[in-house]
N, C-alpha and C. Protein backbone atom coordinates (compact mmCIF):
# COMPACT_ATOMS: atom_id res chain seq x y z
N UNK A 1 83.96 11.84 -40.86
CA UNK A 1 84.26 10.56 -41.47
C UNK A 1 85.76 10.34 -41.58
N UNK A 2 86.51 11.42 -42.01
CA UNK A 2 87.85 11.12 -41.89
C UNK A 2 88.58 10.74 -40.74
N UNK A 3 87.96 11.12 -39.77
CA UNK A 3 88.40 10.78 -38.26
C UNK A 3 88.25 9.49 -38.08
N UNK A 4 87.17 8.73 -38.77
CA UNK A 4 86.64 7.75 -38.02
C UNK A 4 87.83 6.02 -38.87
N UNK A 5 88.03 7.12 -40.41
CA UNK A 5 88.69 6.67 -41.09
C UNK A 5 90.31 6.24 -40.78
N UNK A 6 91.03 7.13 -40.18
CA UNK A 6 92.75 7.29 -39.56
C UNK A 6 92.06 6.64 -38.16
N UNK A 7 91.25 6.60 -37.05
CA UNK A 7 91.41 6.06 -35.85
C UNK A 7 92.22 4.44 -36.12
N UNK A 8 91.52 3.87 -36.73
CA UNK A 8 92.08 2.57 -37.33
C UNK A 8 93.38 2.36 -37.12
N UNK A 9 93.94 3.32 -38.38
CA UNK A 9 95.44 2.99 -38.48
C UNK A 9 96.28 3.90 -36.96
N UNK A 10 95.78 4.63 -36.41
CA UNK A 10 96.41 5.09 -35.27
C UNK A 10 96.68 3.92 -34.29
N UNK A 11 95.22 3.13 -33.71
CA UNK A 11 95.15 1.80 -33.43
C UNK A 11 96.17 0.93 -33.34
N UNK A 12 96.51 0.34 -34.76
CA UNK A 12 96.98 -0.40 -35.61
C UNK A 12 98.86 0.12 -35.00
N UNK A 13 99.08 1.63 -35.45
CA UNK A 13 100.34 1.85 -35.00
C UNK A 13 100.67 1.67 -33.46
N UNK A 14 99.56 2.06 -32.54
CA UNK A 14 99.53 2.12 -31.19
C UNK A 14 100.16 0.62 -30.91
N UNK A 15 99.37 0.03 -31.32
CA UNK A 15 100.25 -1.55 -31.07
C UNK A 15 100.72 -2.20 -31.17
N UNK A 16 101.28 -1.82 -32.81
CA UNK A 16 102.71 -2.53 -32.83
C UNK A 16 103.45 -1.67 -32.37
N UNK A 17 103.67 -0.44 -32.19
CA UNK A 17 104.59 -0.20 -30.77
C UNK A 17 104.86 -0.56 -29.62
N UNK A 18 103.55 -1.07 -29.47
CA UNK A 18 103.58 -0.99 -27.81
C UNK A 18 103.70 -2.89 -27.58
N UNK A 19 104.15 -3.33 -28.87
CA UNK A 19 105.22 -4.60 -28.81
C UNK A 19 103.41 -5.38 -28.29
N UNK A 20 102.30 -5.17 -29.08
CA UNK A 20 100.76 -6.14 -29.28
C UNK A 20 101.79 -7.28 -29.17
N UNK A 21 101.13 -8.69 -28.74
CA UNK A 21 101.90 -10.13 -29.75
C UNK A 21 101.03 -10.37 -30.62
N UNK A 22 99.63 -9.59 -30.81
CA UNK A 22 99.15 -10.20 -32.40
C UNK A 22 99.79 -9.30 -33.10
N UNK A 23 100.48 -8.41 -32.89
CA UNK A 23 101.00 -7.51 -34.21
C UNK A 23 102.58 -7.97 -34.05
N UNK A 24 102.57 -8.99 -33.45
CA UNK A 24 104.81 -9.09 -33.81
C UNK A 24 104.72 -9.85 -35.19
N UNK A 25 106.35 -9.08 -35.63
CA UNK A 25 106.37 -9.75 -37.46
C UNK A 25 106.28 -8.78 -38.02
N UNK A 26 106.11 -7.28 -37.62
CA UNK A 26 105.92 -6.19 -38.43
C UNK A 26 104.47 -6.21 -39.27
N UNK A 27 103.69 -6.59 -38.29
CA UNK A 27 102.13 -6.24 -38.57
C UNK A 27 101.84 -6.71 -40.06
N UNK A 28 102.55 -8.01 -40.41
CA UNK A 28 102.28 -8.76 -41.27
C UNK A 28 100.49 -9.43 -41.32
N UNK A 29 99.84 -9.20 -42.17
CA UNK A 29 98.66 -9.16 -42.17
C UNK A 29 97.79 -10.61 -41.60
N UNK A 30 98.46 -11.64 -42.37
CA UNK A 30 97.74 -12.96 -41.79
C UNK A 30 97.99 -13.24 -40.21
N UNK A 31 99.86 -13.12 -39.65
CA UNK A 31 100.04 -13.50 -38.38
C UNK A 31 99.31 -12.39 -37.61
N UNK A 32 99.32 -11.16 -37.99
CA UNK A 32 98.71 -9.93 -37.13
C UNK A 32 97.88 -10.10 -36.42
N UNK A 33 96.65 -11.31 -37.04
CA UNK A 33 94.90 -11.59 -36.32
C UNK A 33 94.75 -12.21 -35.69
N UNK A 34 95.47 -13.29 -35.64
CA UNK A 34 95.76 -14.13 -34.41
C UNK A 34 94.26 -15.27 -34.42
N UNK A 35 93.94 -16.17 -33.63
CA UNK A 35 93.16 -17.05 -33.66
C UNK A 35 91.80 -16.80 -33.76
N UNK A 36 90.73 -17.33 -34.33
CA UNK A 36 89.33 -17.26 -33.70
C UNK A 36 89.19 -17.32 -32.24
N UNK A 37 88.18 -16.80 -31.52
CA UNK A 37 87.16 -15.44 -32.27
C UNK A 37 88.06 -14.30 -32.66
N UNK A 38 88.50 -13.59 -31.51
CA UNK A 38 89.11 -12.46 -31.44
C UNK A 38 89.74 -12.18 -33.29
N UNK A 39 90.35 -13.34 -33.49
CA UNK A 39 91.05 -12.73 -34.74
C UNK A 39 90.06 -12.36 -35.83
N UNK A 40 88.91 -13.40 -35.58
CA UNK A 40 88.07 -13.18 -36.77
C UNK A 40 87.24 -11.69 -36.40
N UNK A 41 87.29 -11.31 -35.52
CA UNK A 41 86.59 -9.59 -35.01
C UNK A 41 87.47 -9.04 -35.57
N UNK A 42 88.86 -9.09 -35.02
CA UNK A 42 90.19 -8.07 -35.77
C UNK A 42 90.09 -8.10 -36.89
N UNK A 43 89.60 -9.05 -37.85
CA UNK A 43 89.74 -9.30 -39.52
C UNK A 43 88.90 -8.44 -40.05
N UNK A 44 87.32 -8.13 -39.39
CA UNK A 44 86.17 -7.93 -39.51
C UNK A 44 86.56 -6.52 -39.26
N UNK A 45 87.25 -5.99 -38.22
CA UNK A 45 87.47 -4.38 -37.45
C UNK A 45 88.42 -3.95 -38.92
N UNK A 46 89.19 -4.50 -39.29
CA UNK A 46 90.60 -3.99 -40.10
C UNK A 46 89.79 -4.13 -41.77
N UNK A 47 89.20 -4.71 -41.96
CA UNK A 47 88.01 -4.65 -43.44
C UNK A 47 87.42 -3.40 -43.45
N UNK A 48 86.72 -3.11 -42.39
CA UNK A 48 86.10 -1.85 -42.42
C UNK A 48 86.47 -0.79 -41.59
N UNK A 49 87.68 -0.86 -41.39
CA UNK A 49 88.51 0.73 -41.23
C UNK A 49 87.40 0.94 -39.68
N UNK A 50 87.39 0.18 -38.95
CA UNK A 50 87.04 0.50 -37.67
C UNK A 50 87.52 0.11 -36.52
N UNK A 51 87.14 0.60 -35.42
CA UNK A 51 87.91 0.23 -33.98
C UNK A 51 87.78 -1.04 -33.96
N UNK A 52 89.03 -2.15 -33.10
CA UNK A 52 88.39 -3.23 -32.92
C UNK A 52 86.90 -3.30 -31.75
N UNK A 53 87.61 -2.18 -30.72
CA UNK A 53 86.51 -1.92 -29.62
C UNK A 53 85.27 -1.59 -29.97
N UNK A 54 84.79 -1.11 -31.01
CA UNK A 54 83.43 -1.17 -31.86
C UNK A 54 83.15 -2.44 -32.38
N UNK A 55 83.78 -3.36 -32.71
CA UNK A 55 83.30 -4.80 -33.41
C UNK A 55 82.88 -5.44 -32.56
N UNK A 56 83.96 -5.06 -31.17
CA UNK A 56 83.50 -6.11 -30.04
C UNK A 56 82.29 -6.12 -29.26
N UNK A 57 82.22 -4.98 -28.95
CA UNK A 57 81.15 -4.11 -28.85
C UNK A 57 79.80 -4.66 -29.01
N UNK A 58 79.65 -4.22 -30.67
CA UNK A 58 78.79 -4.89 -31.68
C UNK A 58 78.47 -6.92 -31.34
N UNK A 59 79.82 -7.58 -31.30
CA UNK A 59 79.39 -8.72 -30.85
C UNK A 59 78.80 -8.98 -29.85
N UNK A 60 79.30 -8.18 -28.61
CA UNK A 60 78.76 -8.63 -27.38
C UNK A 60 76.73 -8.05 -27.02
N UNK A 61 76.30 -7.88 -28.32
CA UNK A 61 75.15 -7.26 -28.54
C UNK A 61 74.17 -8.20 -28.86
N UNK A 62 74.15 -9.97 -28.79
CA UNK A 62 73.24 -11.29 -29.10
C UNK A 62 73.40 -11.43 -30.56
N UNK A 63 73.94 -10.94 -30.92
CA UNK A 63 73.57 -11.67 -32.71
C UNK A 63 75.11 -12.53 -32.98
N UNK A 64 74.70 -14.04 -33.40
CA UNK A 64 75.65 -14.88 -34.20
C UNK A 64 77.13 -13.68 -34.36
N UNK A 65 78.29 -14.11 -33.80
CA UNK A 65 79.62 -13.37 -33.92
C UNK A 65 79.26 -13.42 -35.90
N UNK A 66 79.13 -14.11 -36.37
CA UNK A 66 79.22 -13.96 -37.91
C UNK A 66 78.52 -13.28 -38.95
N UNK A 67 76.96 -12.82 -38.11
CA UNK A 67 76.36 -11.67 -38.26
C UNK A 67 76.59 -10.33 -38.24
N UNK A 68 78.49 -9.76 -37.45
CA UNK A 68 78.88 -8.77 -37.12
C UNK A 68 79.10 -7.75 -38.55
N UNK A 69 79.49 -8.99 -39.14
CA UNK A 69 79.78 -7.92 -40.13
C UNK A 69 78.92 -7.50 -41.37
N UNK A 70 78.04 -8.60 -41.23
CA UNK A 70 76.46 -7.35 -42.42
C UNK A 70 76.14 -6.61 -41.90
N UNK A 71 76.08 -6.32 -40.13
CA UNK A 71 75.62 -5.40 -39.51
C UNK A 71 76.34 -3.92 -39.80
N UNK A 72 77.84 -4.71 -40.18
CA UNK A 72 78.67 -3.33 -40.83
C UNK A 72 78.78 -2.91 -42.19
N UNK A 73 78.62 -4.06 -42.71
CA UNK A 73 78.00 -3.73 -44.31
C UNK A 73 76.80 -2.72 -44.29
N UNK A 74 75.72 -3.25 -44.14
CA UNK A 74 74.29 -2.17 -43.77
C UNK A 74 74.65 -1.16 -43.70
N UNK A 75 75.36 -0.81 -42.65
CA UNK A 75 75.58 0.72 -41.40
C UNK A 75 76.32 1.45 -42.65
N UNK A 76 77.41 0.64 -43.61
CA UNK A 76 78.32 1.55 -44.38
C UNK A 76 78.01 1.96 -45.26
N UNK A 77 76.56 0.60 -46.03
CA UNK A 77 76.33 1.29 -47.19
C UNK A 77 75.11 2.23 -46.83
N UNK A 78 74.45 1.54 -45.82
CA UNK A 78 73.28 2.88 -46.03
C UNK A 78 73.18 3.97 -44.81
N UNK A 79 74.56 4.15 -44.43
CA UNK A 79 74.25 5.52 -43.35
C UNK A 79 73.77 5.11 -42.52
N UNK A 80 73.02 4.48 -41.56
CA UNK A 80 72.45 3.70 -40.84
C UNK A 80 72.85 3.44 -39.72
N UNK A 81 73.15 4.16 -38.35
CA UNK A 81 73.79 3.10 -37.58
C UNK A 81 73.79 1.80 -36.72
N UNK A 82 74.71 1.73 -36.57
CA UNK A 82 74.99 -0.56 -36.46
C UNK A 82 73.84 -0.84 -35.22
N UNK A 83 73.83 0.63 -34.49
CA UNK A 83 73.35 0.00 -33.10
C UNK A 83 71.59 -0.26 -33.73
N UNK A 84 71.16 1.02 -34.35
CA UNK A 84 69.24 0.69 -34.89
C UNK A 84 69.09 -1.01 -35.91
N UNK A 85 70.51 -1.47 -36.64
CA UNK A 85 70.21 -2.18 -37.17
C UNK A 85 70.43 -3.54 -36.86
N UNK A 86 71.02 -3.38 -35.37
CA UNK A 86 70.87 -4.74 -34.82
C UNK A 86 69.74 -4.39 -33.75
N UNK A 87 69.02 -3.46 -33.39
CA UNK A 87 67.71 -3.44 -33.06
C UNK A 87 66.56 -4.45 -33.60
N UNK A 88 66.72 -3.68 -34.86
CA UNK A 88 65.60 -4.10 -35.71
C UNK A 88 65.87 -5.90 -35.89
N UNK A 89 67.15 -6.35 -36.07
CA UNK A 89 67.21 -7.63 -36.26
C UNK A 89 66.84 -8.48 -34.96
N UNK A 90 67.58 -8.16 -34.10
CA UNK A 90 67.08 -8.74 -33.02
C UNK A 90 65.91 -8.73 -32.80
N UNK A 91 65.06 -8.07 -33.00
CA UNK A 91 63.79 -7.93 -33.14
C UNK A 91 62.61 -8.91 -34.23
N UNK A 92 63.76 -9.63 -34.63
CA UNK A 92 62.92 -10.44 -35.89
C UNK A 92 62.91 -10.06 -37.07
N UNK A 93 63.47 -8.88 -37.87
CA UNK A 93 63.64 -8.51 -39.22
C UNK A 93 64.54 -9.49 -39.89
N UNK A 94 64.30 -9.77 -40.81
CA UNK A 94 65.13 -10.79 -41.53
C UNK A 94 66.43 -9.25 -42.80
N UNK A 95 67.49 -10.08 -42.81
CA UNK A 95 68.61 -9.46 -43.70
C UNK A 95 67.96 -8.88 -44.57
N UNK A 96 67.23 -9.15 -45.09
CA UNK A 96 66.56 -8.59 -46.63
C UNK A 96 65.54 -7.89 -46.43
N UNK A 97 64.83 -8.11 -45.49
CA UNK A 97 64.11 -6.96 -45.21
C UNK A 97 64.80 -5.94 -44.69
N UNK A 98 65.83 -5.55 -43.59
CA UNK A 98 66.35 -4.41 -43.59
C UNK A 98 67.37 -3.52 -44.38
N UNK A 99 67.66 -4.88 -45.56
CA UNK A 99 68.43 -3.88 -46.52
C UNK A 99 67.22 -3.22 -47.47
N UNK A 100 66.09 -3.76 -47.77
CA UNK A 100 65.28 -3.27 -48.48
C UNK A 100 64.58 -1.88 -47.71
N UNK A 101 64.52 -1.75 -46.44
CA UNK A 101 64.51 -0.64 -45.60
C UNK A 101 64.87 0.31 -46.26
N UNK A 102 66.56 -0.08 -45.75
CA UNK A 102 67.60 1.48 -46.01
C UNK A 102 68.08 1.34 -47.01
N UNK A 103 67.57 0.89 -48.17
CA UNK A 103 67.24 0.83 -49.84
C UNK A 103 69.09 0.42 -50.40
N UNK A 104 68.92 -0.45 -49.52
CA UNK A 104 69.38 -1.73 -50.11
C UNK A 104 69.17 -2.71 -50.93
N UNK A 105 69.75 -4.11 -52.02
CA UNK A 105 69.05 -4.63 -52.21
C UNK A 105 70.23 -5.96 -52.41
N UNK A 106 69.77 -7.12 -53.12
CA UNK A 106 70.61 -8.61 -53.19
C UNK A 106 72.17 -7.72 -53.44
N UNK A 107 71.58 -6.95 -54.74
CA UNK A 107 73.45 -6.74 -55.22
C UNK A 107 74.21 -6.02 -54.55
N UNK A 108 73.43 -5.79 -53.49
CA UNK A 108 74.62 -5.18 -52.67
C UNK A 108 75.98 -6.50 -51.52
N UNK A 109 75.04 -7.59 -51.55
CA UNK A 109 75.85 -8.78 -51.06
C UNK A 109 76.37 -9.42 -52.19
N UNK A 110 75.80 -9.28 -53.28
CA UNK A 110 76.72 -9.81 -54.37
C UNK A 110 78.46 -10.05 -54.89
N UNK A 111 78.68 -11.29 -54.81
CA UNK A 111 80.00 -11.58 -54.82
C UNK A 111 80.20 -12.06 -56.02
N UNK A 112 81.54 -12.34 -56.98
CA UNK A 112 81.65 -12.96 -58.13
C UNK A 112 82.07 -14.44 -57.93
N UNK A 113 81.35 -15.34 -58.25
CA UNK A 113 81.89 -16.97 -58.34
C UNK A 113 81.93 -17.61 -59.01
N UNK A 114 82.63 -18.46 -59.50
CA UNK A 114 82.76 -19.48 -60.12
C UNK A 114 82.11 -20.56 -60.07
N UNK A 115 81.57 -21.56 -60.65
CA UNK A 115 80.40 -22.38 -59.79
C UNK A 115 81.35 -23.47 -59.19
N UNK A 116 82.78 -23.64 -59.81
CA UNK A 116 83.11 -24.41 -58.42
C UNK A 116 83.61 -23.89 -56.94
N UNK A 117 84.24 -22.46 -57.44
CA UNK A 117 83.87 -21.47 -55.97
C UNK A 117 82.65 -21.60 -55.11
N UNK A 118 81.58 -21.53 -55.85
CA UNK A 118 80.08 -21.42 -54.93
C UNK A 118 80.47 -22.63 -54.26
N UNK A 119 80.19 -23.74 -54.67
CA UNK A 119 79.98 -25.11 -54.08
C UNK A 119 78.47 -25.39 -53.51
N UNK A 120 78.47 -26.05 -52.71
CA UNK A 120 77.17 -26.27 -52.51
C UNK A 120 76.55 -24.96 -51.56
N UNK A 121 77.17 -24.42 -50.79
CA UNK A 121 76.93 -23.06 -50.07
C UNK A 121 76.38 -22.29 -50.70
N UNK A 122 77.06 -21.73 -52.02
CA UNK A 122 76.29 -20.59 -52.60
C UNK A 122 75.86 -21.29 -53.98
N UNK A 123 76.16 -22.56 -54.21
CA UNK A 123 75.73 -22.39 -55.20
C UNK A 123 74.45 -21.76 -56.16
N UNK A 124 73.25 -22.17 -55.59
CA UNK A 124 72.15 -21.67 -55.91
C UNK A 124 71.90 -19.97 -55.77
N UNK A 125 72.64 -19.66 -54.41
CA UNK A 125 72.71 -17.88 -55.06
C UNK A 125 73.13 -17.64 -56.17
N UNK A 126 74.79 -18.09 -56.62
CA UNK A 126 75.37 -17.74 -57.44
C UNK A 126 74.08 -17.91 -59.52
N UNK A 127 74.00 -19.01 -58.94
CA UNK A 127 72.37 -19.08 -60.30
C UNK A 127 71.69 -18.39 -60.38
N UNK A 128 71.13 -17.71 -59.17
CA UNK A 128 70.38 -16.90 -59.34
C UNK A 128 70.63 -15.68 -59.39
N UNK A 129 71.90 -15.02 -59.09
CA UNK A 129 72.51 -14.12 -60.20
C UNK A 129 73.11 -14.34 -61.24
N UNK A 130 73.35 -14.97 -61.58
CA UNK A 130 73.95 -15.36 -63.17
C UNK A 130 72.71 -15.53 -64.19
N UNK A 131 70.93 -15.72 -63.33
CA UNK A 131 70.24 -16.13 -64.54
C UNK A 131 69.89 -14.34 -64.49
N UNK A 132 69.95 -13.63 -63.66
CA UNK A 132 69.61 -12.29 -63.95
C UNK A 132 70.63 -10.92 -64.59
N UNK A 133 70.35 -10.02 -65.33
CA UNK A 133 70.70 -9.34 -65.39
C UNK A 133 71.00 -8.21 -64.28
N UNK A 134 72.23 -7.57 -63.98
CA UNK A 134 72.44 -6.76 -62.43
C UNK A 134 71.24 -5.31 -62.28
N UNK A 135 70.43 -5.11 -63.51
CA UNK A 135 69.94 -4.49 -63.27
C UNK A 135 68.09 -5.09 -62.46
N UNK A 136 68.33 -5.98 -62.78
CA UNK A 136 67.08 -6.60 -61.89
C UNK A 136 67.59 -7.47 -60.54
N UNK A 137 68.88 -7.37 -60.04
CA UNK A 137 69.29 -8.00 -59.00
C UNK A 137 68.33 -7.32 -57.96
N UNK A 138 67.40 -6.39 -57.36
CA UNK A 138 66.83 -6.04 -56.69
C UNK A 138 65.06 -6.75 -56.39
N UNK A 139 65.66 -7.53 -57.14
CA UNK A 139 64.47 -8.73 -57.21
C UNK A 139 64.65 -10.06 -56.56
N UNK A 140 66.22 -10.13 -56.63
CA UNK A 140 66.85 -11.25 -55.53
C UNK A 140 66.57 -11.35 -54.24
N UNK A 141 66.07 -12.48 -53.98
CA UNK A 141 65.55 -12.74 -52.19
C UNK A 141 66.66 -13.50 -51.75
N UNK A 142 66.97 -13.30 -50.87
CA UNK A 142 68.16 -14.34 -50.34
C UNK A 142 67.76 -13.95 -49.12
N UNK A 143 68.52 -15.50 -48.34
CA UNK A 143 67.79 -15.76 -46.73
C UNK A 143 68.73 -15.24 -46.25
N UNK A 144 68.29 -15.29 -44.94
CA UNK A 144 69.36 -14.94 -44.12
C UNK A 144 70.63 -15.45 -43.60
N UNK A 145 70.80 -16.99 -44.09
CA UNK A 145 72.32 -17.50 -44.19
C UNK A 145 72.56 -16.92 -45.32
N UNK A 146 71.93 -17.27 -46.42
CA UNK A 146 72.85 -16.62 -47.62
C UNK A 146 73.61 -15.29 -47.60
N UNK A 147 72.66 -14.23 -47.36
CA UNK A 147 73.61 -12.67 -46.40
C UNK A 147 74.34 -13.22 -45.74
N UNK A 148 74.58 -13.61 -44.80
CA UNK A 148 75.77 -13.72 -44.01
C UNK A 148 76.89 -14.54 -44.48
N UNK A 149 76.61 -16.06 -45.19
CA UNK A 149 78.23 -16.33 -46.25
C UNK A 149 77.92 -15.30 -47.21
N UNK A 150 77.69 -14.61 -48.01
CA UNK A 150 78.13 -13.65 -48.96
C UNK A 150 79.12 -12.80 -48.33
N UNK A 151 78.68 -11.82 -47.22
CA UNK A 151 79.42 -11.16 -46.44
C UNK A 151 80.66 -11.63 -46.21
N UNK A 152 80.09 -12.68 -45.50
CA UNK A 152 81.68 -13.82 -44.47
C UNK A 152 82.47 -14.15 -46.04
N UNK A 153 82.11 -14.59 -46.73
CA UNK A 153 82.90 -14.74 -47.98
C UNK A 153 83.71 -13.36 -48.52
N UNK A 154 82.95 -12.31 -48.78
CA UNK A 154 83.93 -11.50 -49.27
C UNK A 154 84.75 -10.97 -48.18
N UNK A 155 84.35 -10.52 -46.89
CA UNK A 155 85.33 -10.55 -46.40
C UNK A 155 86.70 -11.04 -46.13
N UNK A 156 86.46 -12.36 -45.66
CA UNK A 156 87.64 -13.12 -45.20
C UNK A 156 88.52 -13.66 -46.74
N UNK A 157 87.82 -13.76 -47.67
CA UNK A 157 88.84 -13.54 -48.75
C UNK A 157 89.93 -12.37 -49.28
N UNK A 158 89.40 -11.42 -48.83
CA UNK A 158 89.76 -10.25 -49.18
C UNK A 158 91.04 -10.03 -47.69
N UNK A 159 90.58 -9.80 -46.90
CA UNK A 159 91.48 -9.92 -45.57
C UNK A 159 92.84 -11.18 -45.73
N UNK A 160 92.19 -11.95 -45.85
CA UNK A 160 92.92 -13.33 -45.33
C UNK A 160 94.30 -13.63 -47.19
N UNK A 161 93.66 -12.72 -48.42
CA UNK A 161 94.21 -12.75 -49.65
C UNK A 161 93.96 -14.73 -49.80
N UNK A 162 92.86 -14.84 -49.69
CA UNK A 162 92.75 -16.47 -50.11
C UNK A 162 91.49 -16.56 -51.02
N UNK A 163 91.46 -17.57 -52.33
CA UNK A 163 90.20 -17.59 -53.19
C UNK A 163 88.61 -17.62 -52.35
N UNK A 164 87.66 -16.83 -53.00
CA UNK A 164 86.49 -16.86 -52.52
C UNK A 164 86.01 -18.87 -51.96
N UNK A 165 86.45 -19.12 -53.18
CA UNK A 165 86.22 -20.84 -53.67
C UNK A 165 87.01 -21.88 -52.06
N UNK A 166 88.10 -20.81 -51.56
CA UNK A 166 88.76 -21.62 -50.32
C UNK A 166 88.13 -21.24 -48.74
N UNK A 167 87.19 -20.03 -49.39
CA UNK A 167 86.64 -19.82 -47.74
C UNK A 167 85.39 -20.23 -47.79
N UNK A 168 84.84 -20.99 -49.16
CA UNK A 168 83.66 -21.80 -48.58
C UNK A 168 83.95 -22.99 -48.39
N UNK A 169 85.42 -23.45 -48.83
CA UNK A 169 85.29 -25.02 -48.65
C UNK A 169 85.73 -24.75 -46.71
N UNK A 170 86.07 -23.88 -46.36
CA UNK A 170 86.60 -23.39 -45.02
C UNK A 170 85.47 -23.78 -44.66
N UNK A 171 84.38 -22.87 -45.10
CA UNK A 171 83.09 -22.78 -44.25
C UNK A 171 82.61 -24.49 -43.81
N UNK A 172 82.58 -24.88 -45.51
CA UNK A 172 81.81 -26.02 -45.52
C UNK A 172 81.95 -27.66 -44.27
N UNK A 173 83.77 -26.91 -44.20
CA UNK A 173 84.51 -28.13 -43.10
C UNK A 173 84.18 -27.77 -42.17
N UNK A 174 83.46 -26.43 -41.50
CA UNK A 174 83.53 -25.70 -40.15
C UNK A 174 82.23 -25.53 -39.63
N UNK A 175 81.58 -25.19 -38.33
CA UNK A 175 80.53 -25.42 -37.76
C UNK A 175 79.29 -23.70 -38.35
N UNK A 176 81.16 -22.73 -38.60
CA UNK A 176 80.48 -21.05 -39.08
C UNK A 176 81.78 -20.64 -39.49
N UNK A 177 81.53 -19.75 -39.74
CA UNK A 177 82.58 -18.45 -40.32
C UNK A 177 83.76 -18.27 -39.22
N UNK A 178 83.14 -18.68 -38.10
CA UNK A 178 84.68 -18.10 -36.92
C UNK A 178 85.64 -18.96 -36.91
N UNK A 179 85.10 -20.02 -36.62
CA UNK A 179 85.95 -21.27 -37.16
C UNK A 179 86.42 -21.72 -38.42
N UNK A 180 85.94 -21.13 -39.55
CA UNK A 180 86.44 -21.35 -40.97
C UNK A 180 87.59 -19.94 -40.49
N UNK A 181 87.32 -18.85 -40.35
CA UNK A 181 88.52 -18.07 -40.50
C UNK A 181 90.05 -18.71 -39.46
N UNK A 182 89.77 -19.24 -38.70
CA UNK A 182 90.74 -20.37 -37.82
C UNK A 182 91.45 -21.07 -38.51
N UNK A 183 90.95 -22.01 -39.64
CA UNK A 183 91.47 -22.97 -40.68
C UNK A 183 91.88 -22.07 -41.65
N UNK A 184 91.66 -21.13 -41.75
CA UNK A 184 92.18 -20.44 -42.78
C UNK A 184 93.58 -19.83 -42.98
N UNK A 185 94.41 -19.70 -41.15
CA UNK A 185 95.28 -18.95 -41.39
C UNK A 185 96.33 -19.97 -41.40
N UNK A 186 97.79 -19.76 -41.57
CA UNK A 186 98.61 -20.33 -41.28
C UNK A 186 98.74 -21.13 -40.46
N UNK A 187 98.58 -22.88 -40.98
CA UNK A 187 98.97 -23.84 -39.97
C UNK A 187 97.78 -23.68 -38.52
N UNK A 188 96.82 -23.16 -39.86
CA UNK A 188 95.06 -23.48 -38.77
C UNK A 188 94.66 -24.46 -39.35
């Protein structure tokens, strides 16, 4: 695991040496990612301390580019790897059924919002954790868009350092997540 952990930043150094142009600026984090798609994979690769050549990988495998990254959520929290659990999806398993699999459950996509953060996107998730206590969040059904903005939400907030509340109004202006992370960066 530690290996898999430093490949990243070896990566990461490999190319701003080797003078990347998404890494000129001194691998300043927002200019570093450069445009949708690609940037939104790099955003997705650099969240979870993995190769970008594994994300891409992973995309070029039929599932929605914005699906990439529950597929890496799953794999991280439950040991699991990415390749059986885009099997099983492709296959017709819905999000919630394969986190309930590999004993997963809602609170593991669980994000904190504000209800004018949610907006109309999450709003109704966000209710339906707020009317529960976290110890019965394993009772939460959520579809399979909802997994994927939860995901796409904490991610690209967290990456991009912008309010949860600004990457759904991203979403909400945008066709998906690849294109909301586009509008999201500098003078997108």
């Amino acid at each position: 695991m530690a290996f898999q952990r430093s490949l990243p930043l070896a990566l990461v150094t490999l190319a701003m040496l080797a003078g990347d142009p998404l890494w000129e600026g001194g691998g300043d984090s927002l200019q570093a990612r450069g445009s949708s798609p690609d940037g939104y994979l790099r955003a997705v690769a650099l969240h979870f301390e993995v190769p970008l050549e594994e994300v891409q990988v992973l995309a070029d495998w039929g599932l929605p580019m914005e699906e990439v990254p529950v597929v890496l959520l799953m794999a991280e929290r439950s040991g699991v790897a990415s390749d059986a659990i885009i099997a099983l999806r492709r296959g017709g398993a819905s999000w919630m059924s394969l986190a309930q699999r590999y004993g997963l459950d809602a609170g593991t996509f669980h994000i904190s919002l504000t209800a004018d953060e949610a907006g109309d996107l999450l709003g109704a998730v966000r209710d339906r954790f707020q009317s529960a206590p976290p110890g019965q969040w394993a009772g939460i059904q959520l579809s399979d868009s909802e997994v994927v903005a939860l995901v796409n939400v904490r991610i690209l907030s967290r990456e991009l350092g912008v309010s949860a509340g600004r990457v759904v109004e991203a979403r909400t202006a945008s066709d998906d997540f690849v294109q909301a992370y586009g509008t999201l960066l500098p003078g997108g």
